[in-house]
N, C-alpha and C. Protein backbone atom coordinates (compact mmCIF):
# COMPACT_ATOMS: atom_id res chain seq x y z
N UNK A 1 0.83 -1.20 0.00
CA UNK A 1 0.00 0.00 0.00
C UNK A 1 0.86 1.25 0.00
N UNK A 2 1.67 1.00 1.03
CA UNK A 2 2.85 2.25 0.82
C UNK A 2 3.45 2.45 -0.16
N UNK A 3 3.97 1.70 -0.82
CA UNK A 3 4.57 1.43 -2.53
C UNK A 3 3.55 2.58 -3.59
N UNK A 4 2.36 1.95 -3.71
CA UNK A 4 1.22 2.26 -4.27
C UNK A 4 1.15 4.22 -4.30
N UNK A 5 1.20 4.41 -3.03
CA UNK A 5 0.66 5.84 -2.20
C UNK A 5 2.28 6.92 -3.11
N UNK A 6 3.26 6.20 -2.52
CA UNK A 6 4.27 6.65 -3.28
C UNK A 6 4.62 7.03 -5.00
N UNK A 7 4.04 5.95 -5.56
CA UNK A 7 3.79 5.79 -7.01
C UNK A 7 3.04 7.14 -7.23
N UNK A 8 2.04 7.20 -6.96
CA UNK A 8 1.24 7.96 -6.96
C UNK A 8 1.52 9.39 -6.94
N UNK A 9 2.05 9.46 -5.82
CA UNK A 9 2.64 10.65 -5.31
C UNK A 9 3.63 11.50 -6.41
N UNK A 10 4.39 10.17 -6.85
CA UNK A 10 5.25 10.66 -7.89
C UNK A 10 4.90 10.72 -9.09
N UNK A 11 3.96 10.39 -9.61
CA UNK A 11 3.45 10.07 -11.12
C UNK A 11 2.54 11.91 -11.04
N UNK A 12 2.25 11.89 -9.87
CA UNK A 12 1.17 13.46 -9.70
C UNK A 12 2.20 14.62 -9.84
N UNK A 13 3.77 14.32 -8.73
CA UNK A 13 4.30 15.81 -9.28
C UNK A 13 5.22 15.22 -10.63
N UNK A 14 5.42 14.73 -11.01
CA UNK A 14 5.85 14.58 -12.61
C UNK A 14 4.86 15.32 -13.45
N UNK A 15 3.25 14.93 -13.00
CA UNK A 15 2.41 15.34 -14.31
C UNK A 15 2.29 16.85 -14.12
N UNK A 16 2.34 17.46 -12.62
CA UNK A 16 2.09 18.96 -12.21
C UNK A 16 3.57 19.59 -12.93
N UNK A 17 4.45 19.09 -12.98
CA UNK A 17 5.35 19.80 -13.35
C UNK A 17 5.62 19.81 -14.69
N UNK A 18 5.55 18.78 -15.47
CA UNK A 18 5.28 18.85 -16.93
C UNK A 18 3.97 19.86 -17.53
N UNK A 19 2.88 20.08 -16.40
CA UNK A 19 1.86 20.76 -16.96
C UNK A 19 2.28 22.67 -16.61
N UNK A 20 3.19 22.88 -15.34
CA UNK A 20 3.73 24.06 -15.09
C UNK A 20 4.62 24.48 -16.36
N UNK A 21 5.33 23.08 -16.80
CA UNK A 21 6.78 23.43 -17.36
C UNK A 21 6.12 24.19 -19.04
N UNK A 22 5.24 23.18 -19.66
CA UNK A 22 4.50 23.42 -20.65
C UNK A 22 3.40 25.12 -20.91
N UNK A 23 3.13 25.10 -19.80
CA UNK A 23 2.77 26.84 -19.47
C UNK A 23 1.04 26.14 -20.21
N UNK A 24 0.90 27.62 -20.97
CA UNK A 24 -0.55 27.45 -22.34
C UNK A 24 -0.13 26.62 -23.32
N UNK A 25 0.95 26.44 -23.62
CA UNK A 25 1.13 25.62 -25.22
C UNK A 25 0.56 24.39 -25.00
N UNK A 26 -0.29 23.65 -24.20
CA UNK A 26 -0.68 22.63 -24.28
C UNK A 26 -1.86 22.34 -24.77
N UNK A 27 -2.21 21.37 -25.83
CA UNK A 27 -3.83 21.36 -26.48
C UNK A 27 -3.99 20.73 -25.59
N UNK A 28 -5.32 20.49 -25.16
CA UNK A 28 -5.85 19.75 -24.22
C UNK A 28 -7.20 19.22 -24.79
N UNK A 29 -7.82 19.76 -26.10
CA UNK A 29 -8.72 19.83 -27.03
C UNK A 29 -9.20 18.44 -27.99
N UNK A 30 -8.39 17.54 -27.67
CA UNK A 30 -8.69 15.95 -28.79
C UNK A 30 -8.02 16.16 -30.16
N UNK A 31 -8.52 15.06 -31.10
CA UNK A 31 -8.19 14.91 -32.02
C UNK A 31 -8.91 16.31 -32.66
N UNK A 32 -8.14 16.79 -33.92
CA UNK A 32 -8.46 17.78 -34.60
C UNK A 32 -8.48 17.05 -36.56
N UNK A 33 -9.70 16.75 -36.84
CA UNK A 33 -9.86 16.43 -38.11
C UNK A 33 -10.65 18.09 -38.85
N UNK A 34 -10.15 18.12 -40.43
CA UNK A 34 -10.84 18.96 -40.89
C UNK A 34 -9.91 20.13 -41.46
N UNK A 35 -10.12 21.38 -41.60
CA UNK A 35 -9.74 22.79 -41.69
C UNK A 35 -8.82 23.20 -40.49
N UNK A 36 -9.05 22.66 -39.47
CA UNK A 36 -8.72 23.59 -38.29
C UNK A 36 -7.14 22.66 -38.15
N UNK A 37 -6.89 21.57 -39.10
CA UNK A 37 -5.59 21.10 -38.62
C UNK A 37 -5.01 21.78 -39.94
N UNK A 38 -5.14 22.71 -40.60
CA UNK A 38 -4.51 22.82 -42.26
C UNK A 38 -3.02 23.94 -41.12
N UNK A 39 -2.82 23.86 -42.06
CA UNK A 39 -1.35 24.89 -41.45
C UNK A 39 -1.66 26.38 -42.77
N UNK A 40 -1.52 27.44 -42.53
CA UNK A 40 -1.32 28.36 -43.66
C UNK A 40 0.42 28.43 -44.34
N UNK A 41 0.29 28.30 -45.78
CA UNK A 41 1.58 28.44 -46.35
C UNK A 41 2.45 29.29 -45.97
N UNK A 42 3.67 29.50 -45.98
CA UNK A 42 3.80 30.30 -45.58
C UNK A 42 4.27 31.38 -46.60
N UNK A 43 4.24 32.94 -46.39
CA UNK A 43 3.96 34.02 -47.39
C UNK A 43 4.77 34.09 -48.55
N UNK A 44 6.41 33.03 -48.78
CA UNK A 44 7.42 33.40 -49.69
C UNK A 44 7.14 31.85 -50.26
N UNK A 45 6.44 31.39 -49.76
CA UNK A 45 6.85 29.56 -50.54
C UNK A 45 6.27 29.58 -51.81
N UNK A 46 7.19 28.94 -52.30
CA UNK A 46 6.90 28.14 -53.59
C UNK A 46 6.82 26.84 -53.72
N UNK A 47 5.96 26.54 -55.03
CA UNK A 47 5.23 24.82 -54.76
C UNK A 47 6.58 24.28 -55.95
């Protein structure tokens, strides 16, 4: 049980600190199918 409580403990500040470290840049939003995953070209490219 103590093992367990510990695991725990540590798997929580790993995820708090990966979620501090990450700031806003994190989607948190799902899969994105459609328009909203297109990227815009960018203004000098050529095909």
């Amino acid at each position: 049980m103590l093992k367990l409580a510990i695991g725990f403990v540590v798997f929580a500040a790993i995820a708090l600190f990966v979620i501090f470290k990450a700031g806003d840049k994190v989607d948190m939003s799902g899969e994105k199918h459609g328009t909203e995953t297109v990227q815009p070209a960018a203004s000098g490219a050529k095909h």
